[in-house]
Every structure is written in C-alpha cells, then in structure tokens.
Protein backbone atom coordinates (compact mmCIF):
# COMPACT_ATOMS: atom_id res chain seq x y z
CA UNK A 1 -1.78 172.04 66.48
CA UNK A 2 1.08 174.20 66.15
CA UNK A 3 1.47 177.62 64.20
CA UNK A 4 3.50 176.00 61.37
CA UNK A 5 1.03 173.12 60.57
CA UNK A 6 -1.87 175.24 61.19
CA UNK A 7 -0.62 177.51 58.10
CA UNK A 8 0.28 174.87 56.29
CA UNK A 9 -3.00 173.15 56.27
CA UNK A 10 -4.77 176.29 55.76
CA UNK A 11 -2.39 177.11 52.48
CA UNK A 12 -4.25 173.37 51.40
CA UNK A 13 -7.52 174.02 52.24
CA UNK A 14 -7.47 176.98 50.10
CA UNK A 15 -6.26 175.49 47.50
CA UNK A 16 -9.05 173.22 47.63
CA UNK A 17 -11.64 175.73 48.66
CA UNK A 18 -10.91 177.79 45.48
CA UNK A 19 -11.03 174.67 43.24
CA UNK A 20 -14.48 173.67 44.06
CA UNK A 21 -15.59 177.13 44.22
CA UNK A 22 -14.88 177.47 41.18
CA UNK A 23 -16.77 174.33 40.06
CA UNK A 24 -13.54 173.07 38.48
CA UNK A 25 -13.38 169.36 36.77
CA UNK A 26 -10.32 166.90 36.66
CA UNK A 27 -11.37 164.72 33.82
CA UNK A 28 -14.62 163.43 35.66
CA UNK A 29 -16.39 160.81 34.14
CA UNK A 30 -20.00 160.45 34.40
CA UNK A 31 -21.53 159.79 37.48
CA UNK A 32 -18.00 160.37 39.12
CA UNK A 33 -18.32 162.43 42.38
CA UNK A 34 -15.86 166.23 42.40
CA UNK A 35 -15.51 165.71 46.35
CA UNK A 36 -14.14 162.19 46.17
CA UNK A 37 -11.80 163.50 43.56
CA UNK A 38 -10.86 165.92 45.04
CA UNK A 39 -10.46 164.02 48.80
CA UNK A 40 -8.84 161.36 46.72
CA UNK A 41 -6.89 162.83 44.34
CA UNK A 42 -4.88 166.45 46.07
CA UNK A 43 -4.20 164.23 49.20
CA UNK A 44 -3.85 160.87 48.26
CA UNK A 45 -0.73 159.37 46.91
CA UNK A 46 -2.13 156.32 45.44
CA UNK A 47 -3.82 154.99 42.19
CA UNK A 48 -1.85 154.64 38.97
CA UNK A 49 -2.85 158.15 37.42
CA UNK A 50 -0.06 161.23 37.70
CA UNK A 51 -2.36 163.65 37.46
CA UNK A 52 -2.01 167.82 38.29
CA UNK A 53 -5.11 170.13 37.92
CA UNK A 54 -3.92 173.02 35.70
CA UNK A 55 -6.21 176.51 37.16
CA UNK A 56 -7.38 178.58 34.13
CA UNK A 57 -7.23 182.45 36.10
CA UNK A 58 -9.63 183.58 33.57
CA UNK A 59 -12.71 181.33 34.49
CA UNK A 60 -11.77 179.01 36.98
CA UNK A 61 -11.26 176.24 35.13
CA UNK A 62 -9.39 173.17 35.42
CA UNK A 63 -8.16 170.14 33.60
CA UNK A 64 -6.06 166.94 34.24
CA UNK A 65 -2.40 167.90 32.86
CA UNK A 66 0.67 165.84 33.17
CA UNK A 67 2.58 162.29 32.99
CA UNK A 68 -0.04 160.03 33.76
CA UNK A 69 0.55 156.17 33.98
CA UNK A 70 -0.89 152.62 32.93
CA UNK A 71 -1.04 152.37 29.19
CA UNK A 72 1.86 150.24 28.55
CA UNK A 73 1.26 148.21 31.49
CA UNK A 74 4.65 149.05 33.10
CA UNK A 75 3.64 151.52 35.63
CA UNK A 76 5.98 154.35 33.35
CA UNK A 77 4.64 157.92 33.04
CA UNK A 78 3.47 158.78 29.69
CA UNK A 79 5.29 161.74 28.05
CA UNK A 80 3.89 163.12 25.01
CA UNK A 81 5.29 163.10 22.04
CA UNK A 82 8.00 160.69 22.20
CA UNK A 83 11.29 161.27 20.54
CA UNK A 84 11.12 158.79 17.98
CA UNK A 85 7.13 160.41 16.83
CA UNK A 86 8.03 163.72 17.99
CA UNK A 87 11.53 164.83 17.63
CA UNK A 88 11.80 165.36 21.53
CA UNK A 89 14.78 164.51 23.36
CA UNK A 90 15.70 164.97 27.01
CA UNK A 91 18.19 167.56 27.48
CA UNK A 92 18.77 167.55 31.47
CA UNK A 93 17.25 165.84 34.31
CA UNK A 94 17.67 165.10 38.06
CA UNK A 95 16.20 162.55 40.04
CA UNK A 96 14.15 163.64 43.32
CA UNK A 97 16.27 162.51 46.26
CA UNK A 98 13.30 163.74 49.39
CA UNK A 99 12.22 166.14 51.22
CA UNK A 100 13.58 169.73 52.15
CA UNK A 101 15.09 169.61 55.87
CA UNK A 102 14.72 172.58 56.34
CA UNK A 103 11.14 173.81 53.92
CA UNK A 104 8.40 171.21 55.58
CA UNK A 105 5.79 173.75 54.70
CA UNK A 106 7.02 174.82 51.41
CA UNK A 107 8.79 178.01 50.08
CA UNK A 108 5.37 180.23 50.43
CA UNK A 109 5.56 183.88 48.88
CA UNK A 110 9.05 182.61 47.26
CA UNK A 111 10.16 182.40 43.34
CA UNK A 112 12.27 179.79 43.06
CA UNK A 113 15.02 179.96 40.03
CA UNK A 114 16.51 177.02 39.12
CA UNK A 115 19.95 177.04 36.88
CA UNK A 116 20.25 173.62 34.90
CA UNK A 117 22.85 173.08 32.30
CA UNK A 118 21.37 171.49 28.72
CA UNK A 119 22.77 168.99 26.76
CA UNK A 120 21.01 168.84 23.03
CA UNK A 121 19.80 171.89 21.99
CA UNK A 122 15.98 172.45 20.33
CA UNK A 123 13.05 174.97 19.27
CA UNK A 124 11.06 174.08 22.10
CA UNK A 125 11.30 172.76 25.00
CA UNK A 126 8.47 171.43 28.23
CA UNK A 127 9.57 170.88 31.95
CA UNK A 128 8.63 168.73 34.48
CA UNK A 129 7.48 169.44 38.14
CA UNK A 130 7.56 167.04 40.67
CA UNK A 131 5.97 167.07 43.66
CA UNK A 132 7.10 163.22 44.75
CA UNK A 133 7.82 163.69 48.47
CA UNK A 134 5.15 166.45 49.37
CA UNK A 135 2.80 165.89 52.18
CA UNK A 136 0.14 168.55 50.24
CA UNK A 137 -1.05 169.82 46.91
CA UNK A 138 1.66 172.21 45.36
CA UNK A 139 0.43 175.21 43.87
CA UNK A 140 1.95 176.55 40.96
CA UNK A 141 0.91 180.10 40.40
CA UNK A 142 3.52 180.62 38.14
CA UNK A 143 6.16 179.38 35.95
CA UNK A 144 8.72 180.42 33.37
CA UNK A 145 11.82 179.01 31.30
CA UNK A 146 14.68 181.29 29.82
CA UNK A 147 18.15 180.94 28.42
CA UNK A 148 20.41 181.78 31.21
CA UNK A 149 22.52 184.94 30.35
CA UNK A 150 26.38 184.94 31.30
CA UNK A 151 25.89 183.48 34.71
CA UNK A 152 23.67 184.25 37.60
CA UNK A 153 20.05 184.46 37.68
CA UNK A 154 19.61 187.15 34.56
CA UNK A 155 18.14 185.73 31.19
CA UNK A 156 18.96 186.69 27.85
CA UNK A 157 17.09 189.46 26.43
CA UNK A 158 13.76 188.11 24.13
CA UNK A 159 13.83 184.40 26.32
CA UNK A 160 11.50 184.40 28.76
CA UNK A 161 8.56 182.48 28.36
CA UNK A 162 5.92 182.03 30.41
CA UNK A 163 5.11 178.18 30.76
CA UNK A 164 1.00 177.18 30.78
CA UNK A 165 -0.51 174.01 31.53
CA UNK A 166 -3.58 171.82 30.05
CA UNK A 167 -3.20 172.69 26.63
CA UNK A 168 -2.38 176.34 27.51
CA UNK A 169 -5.69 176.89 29.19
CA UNK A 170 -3.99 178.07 32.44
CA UNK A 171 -0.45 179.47 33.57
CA UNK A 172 -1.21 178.00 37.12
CA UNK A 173 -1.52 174.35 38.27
CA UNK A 174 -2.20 172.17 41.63
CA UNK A 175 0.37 169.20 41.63
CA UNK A 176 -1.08 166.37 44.12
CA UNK A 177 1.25 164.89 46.30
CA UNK A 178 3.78 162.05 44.88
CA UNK A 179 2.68 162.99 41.86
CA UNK A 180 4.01 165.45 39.23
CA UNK A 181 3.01 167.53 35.81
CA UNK A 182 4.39 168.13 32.27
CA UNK A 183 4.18 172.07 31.04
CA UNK A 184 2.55 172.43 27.85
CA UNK A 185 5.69 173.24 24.89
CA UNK A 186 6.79 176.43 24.84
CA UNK A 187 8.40 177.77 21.64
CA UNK A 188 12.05 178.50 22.62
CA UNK A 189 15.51 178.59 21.22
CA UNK A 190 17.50 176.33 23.56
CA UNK A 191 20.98 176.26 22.46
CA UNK A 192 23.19 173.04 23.64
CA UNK A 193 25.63 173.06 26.20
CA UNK A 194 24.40 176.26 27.80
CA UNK A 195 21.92 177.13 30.98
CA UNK A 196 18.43 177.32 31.44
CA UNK A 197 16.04 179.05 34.01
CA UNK A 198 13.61 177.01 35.33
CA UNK A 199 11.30 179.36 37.37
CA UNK A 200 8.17 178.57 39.56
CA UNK A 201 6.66 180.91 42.20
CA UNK A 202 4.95 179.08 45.17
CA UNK A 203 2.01 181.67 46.91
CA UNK A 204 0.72 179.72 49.47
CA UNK A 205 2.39 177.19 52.36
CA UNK A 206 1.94 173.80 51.16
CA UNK A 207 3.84 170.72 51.99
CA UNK A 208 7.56 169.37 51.98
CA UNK A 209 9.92 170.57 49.02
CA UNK A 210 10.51 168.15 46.86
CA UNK A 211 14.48 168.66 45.67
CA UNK A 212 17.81 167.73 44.75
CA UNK A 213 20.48 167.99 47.25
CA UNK A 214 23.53 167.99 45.52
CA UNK A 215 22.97 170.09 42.65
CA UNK A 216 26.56 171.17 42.39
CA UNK A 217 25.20 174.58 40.87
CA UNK A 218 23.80 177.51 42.00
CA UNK A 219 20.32 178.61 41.82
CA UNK A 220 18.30 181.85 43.42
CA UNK A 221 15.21 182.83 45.28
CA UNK A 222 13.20 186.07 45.21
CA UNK A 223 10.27 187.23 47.18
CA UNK A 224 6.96 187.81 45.70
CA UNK A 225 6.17 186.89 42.04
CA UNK A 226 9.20 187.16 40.18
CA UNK A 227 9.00 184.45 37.51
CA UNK A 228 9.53 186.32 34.47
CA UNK A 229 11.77 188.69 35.36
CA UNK A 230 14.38 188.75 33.02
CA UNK A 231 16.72 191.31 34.93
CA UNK A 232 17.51 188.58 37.89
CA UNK A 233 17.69 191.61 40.20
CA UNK A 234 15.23 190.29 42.84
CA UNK A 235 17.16 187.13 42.94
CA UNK A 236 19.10 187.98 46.24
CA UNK A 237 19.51 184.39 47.99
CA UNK A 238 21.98 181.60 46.57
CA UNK A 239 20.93 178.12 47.06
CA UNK A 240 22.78 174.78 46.00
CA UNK A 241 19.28 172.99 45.72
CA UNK A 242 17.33 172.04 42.51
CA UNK A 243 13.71 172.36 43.65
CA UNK A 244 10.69 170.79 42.15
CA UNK A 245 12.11 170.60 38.64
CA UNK A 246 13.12 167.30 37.59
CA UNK A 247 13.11 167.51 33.87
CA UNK A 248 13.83 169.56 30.63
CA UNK A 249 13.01 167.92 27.18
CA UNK A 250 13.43 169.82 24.28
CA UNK A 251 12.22 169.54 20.69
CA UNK A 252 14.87 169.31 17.53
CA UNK A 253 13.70 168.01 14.18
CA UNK A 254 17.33 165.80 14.23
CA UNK A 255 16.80 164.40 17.71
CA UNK A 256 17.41 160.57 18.11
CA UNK A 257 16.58 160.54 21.61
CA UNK A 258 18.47 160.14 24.83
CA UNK A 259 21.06 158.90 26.27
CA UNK A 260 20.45 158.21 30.91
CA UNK A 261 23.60 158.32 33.09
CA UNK A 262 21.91 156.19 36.09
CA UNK A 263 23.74 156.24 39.21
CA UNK A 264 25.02 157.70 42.50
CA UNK A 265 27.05 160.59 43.93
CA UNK A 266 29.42 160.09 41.35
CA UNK A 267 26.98 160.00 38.38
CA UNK A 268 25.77 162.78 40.71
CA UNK A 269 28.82 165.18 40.31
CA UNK A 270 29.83 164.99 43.91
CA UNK A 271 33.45 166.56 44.35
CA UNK A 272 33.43 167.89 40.82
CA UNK A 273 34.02 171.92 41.03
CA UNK A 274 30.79 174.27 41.72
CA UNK A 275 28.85 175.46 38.65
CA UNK A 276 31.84 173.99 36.38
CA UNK A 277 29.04 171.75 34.92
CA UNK A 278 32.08 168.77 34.86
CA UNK A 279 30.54 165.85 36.33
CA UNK A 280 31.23 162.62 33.82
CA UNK A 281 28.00 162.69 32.43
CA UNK A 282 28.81 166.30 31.37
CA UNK A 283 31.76 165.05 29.70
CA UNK A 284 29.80 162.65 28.02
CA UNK A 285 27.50 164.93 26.68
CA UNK A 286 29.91 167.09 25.32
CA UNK A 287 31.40 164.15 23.20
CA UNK A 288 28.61 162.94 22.03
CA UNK A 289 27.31 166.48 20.79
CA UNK A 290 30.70 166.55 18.81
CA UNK A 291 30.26 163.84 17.05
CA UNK A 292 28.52 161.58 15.04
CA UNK A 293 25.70 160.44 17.49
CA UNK A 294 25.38 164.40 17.95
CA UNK A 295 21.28 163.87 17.94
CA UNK A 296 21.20 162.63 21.13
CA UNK A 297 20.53 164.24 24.74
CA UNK A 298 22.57 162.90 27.89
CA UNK A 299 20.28 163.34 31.05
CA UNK A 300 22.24 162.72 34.81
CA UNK A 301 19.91 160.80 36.79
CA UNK A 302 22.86 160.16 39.75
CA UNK A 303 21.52 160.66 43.73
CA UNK A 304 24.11 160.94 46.17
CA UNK A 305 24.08 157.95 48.47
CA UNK A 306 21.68 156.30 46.13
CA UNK A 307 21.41 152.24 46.62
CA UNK A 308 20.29 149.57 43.70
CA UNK A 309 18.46 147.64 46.85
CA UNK A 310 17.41 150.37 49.76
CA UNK A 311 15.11 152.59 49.73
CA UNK A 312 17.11 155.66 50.93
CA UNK A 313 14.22 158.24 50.85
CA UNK A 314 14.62 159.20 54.68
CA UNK A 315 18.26 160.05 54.25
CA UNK A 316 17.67 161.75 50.82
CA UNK A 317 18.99 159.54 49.07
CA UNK A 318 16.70 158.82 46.70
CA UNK A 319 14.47 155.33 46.23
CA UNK A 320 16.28 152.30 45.21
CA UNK A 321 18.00 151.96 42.10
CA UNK A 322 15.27 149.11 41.29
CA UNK A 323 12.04 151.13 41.97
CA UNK A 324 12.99 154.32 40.20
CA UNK A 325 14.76 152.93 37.60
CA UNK A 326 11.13 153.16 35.45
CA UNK A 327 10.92 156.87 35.93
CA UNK A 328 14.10 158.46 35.81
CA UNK A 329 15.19 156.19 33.25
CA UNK A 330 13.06 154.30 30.64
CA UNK A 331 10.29 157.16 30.57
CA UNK A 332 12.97 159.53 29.61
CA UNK A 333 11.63 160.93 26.22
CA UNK A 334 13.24 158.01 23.30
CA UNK A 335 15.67 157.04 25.77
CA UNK A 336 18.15 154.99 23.19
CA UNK A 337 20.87 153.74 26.21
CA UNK A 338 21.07 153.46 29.75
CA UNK A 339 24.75 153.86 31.54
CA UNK A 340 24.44 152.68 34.56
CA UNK A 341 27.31 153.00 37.37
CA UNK A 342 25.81 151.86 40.91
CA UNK A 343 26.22 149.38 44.13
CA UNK A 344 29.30 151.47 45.83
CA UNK A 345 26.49 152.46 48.90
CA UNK A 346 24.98 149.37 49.34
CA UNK A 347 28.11 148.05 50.44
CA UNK A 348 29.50 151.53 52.04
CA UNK A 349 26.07 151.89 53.74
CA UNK A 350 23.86 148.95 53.09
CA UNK A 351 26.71 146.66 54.47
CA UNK A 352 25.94 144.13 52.26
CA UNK A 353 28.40 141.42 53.12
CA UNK A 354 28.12 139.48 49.71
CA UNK A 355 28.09 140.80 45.90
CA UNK A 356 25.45 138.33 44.58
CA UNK A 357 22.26 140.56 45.96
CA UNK A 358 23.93 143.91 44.32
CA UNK A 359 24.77 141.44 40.70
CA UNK A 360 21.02 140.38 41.61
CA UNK A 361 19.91 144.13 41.66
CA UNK A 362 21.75 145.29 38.71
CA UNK A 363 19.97 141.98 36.66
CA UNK A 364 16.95 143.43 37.65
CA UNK A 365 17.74 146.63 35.93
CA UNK A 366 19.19 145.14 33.01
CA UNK A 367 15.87 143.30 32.38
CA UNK A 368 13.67 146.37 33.14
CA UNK A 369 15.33 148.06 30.40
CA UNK A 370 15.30 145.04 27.97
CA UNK A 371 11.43 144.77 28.29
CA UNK A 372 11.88 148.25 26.31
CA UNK A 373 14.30 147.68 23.72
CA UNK A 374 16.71 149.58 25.40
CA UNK A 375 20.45 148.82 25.97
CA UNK A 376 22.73 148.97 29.37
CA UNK A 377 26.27 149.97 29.23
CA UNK A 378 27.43 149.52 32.77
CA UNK A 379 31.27 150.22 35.39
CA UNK A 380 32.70 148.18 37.17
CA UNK A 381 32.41 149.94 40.92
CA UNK A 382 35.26 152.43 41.89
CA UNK A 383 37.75 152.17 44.37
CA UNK A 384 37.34 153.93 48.02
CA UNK A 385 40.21 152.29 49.98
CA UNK A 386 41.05 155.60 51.31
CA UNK A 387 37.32 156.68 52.20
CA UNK A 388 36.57 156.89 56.07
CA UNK A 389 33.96 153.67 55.75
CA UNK A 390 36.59 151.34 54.05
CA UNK A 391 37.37 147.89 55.30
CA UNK A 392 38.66 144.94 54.16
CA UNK A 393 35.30 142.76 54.07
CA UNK A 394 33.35 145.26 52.06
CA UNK A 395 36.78 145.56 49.84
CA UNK A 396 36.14 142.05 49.47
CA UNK A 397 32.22 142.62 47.90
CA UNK A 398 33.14 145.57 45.76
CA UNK A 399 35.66 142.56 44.17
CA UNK A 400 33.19 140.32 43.95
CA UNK A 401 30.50 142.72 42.19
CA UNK A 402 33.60 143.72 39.71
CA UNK A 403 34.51 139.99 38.83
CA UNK A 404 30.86 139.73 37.73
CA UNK A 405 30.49 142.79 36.14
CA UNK A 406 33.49 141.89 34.04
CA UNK A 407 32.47 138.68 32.85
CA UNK A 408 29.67 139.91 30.94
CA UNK A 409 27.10 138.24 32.84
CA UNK A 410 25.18 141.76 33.85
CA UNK A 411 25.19 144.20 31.15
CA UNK A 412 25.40 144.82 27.34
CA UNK A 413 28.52 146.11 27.77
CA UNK A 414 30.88 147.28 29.99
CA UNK A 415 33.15 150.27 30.71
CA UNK A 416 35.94 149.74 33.80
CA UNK A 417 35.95 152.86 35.73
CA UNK A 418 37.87 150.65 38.38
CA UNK A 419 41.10 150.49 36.33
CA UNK A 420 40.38 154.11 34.60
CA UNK A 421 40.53 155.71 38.41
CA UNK A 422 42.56 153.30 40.50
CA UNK A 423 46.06 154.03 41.67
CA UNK A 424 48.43 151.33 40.64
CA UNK A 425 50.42 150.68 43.52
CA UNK A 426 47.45 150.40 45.64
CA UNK A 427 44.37 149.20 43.56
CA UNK A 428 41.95 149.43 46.17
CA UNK A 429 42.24 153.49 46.27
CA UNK A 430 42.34 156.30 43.68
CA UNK A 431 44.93 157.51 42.25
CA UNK A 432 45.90 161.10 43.73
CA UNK A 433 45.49 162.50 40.33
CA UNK A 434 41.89 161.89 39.94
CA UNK A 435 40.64 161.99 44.08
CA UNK A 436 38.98 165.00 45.25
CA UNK A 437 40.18 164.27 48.69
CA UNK A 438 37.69 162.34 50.25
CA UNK A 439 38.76 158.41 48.29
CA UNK A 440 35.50 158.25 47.18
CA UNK A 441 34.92 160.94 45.04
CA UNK A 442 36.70 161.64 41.99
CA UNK A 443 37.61 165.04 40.83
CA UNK A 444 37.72 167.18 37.90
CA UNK A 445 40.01 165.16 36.31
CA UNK A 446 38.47 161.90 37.65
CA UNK A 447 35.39 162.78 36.17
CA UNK A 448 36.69 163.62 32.70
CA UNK A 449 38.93 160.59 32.72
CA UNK A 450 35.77 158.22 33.20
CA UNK A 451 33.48 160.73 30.67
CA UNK A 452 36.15 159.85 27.89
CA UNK A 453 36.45 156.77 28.58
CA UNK A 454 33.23 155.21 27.16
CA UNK A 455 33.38 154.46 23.49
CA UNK A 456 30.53 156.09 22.06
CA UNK A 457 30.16 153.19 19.35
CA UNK A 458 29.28 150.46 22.17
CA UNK A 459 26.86 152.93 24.38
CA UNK A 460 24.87 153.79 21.19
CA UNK A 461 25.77 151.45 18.26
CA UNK A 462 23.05 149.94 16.22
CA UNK A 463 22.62 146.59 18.38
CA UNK A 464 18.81 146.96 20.27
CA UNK A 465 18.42 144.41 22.94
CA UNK A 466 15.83 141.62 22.49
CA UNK A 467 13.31 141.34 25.59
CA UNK A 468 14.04 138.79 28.56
C-alpha cells in the first residue's frame, strides 16, 4: 500500500470510526443493522436512495439529509419544495463531468470557494453537493454561501451564512460516494444576475474530487477552515474548477420555475471570455429576466465533450446525454423547458458514421422529458469545418442529424444555430465573426448571437407536452 492510499483510507476510516462512536443513526428502521448501513451505505454506490449523513457537533448525531430517489418511479432525485408548491427555482447549476486528475485523495485541510454566477434572484436559497465520482465518503465539516462582493473571493458585508444540514441539526455532513446532499434553506438575499460563494472546507483525505472542468470562472482555495470568512484574504490560490457544487436553487414568492440549457462545450461556455459570465445560456438568462417570463431561472447543464450516446466519464466528459438527462435536467426544481443543443461529439469523437443513432438519442430525450410534462426546444448542430477533427464523412452525419432536426420530427420546437453561426460562403464552417479560433467554438459574439436567437414565446409559451 502506498503513502497516498494509506492516508486516504485512514481519512475514511475515521470518518466511519467517529460515526459509530458516536452511536449515530441514518434513518434505521427496526431491526435494521448500523454496521451494514454503514458498510453499505458510505462505500457502496448502489441502491436507489441519495442519501448523506448530516453530523450534529453538539451530540454526535446524525440523520439522512439530501435528494433521495424512487417516489415517482423515475429514478429522479427528490428536491424539496418544488417550484410550483414552493416558490423555488433553480438559479445556476453545472453538471459533474469526473474525477479530479490531479486530487485522487481529495483537497484535505483545504476550503474550497466556489464563484457561480445566478440567474433569478430570491430570499433564500439551498445548494447541492455532489459527491458522484468519489471513491470515499466526503466529509463536509463546513459550508457557507455569500453574495460575492466586486469580484474575487471577498463577500459582501452582512452575507455570509453558514449552511446546516438535516433540518439544521448539524453544520457538518458525510456524503457517500455517487451520491450527493441538499443544504437545509438558508435565509439570504440573492440578487439576480450577480455571484455567489459557494464554500465547503474538506478536513480529512477522502476520495476523488468530484468537479467541473471547464468552469470558465475563477474560484479560490485557502488552507485551514476558512468557510465564512468574509474578507477572502486567505483565498491565495486561483483555480478554473467548480468543485463539489452542482446546484443553487433559490426561493422567490414570483418564481415559475426553470428554464435547463442541456448540452456540450458550447452550452458549456467553451471559448467564451474568462469570468465574462457570456456563454449563450447567460445570454438567455439575461433576456428572459427582462422580460415577461422574468419568473423563471436558466440553469447551464453543458459538459465539454459531452455525448447523447457515450458514456464519457473517463475522459471527463460527463455521462451520456441519455443517462443524465434525469438529473441535471427534469429534477431541476419546476423545470418548465428543456433547450437542448447536443450530438456535435458523437460524431467528432464517437465517429458515428450515420445520424439515425444521434436522431435516436435525442428521441429518447424528448420522451424522457414528455413523461414530465415538460417541453424541448432543440438546434440544429453547429458547423466545425474548420476544427482539426473535420472530414467530409462526419460533415455528411452532422447533415443528416440537421435535416431531421429540421423537419420537426425530434423536438417541440426548434431553433437553427447552424444558419445563426455559419459562414455563408462556406456553410460547413463559422463565420469569422462569431469563431473563437478553434471552428468549433463560438465566441463572445457567437454566443450572444445564438442566446438572442431563441424566441422566448416558443421555449416557454403556454403549450405543455402530452406524455408519449
């Protein structure tokens, strides 16, 4: 056994070893053995519960805290209080893509400060922790949120709260692995359009880091427990990683719930300029806050490199569009409309040779959503004539998965990025104007050229698909 795994299974075992000591419960029923929860439920990733263990410091308590699954028969996480009982909306997201390269044991003795840009603003507001691709428990000894003041890693004065979980009996919880945990609500003033701290502080090594690679914004570590400090000064290393937070919903009396961008490095931001916060679905949420529809959140649940068919998991590139379409999407707190733009890497790096399994994928989504009532606005795929892995049969499939896209015969509706982006007198690229120099991803412009143009009217008019 080497060094590294040797502290990293020790970090576990005390975990564990405290737990029990402490004669903790995680919703046992009777005759239900602690051990075999406790074997079976910090290690294992099965069963159909997401459950956490939320540690009360006072007494050593414990109880089971989080988005568990099951009830509706779906396999979705539960979140409480749903927009449309609840007034809660979701106001960012980010879908888990892997595991840390370069973090297999965790971020031990670190605070981790996460910068995420909001959408719909509220009076309170929960976050979820994710701790999908670790290979241990993760301890949370310690979490915050705060409005984000004038860049960096400071908060505004009077924002910092200190996030508890399990019905506020504890400020520190054990997340098992491939599973993750809801806070409790925290009362907070979270104005729209603006940033967020997301803080956690990690004591012990554990197992890989669940995160988001291509955050395009910058967040900070400290050492030793800084999670409600306010000042930022500890906050000495920069980091282009979202870690372990996947989701901020927020609660506003006027919310009509939320709007999912579902896609890939382009839904994902990828080329769009560093903390600019000017990826399309940005855009989009910008609009939509200035007008009419202005109750609803816009969430960007884009993965770089992310496939409708693959699994992509070992590349970090998230699961397939198909198999985390239920969580990132339809458990999304009164998600209203899915936008979905995706199928560029399974051709690019799938090398699917026909469209009709990538129009068979995006079906699948369409009638995933319809089983809830909600509607898909989908793109036609972009043009990458220029990129380094063009060629002229996989020009050839991105056609084909266009022609069928534009017939009607996948989504609800449909918005043609293809002719917003391409360059006229050579369809199969981008236009210089809106490439950020790769031909694949768009720019600045690129990105607010496609953000403006979906009519808000189709992506959230009154229509509410029937189930199929």
């Amino acid at each position: 056994m080497t060094n590294q795994r040797g502290l990293a299974l020790f970090g576990a075992l005390l975990a564990v070893v405290g737990l029990v000591c402490a004669g903790i419960f995680v919703g046992l029923g009777p005759g239900e053995d602690l051990a075999g929860q406790v074997a079976g439920g910090l290690f294992g990733r099965g069963g159909d519960d997401d459950t956490s263990i939320a540690v009360d410091g006072s007494n050593g308590s414990a109880t089971g805290s989080g988005a568990g699954r099951g009830a509706d028969g779906q396999g979705l996480p539960h979140r409480a209080s749903p927009a449309a009982s609840g007034g809660w909306a979701g106001t960012w997201a980010a879908g888990a893509v892997g595991s840390e390269p370069d973090a297999p044991h965790g971020l031990p003795g670190r605070s981790i400060r996460n910068v995420v840009h909001t959408s719909i603003g509220g009076t309170a507001a929960r976050v979820t922790f994710s701790n999908l691709y670790g290979t241990a428990p993760l301890y949370i000894a310690h979490a915050s949120v705060g409005v984000a003041g004038g860049g960096g890693p400071s908060a505004v004065a009077g924002t910092m709260r200190r996030l508890t979980f399990g019905d506020a009996r504890s400020v520190s919880v054990v997340v098992p692995a491939g599973r993750q945990t809801v806070s409790d609500p925290v009362a907070l003033g979270v104005p729209a359009g603006s940033d967020l701290l997301l803080t956690l502080y990690t004591p012990n090594p554990g197992g890989a880091v669940t995160y988001h690679s291509h955050a395009q914004q910058t967040s900070y570590l400290a050492r030793g427990d800084r999670t409600e400090d306010a000042s930022g000064a500890g906050y000495d290393t920069r980091t282009p990683y979202w870690r372990y937070v996947t989701a901020v919903d927020v609660e506003n009396r006027q919310a009509a719930g939320t709007v999912v961008a579902f896609g890939d490095s382009i839904t994902d931001g990828i080329g769009s300029s560093m903390d600019g916060n000017r990826r399309w679905p940005n855009v989009l949420a910008d609009r939509v806050r200035d007008s009419a529809y202005g109750r609803y959140g816009v969430v960007d649940e884009g993965i770089g490199g992310n496939q409708v068919l693959r699994d992509a998991s070992s590349t970090r590139n998230g699961r397939s569009g198909i198999a985390r379409f239920g969580e990132d999407a339809l458990a999304r707190p009164g998600v209203r409309a899915v936008f979905v733009d995706l199928g560029v890497n399974d051709i690019l790096h799938g090398h699917e040779r026909s469209g009709a399994p990538i129009v068979a994928g995006l079906k699948d989504l369409v009638r995933q959503a319809h089983a809830h009532g909600v509607r898909v606005v989908g793109s036609t795929l972009t043009p990458f004539g220029a990129h380094a892995g063009y060629n002229a049969t996989k020009e050839r499939v991105r056609d084909e998965v266009n022609a069928a896209i534009r017939s009607g015969a996948v989504f609800d509706a449909v918005v043609d990025f293809d002719r917003v982006l391409r360059d006229p007198y050579a369809p199969d690229r981008l236009s210089p104007a809106y490439d950020s120099g790769d031909g694949l991803h768009p720019s600045d412009a690129g990105y607010r050229a496609m953000g403006t143009a979906i009519d808000l009217r189709t992506l959230l008019g009154s229509h509410t698909p029937a189930a199929t």
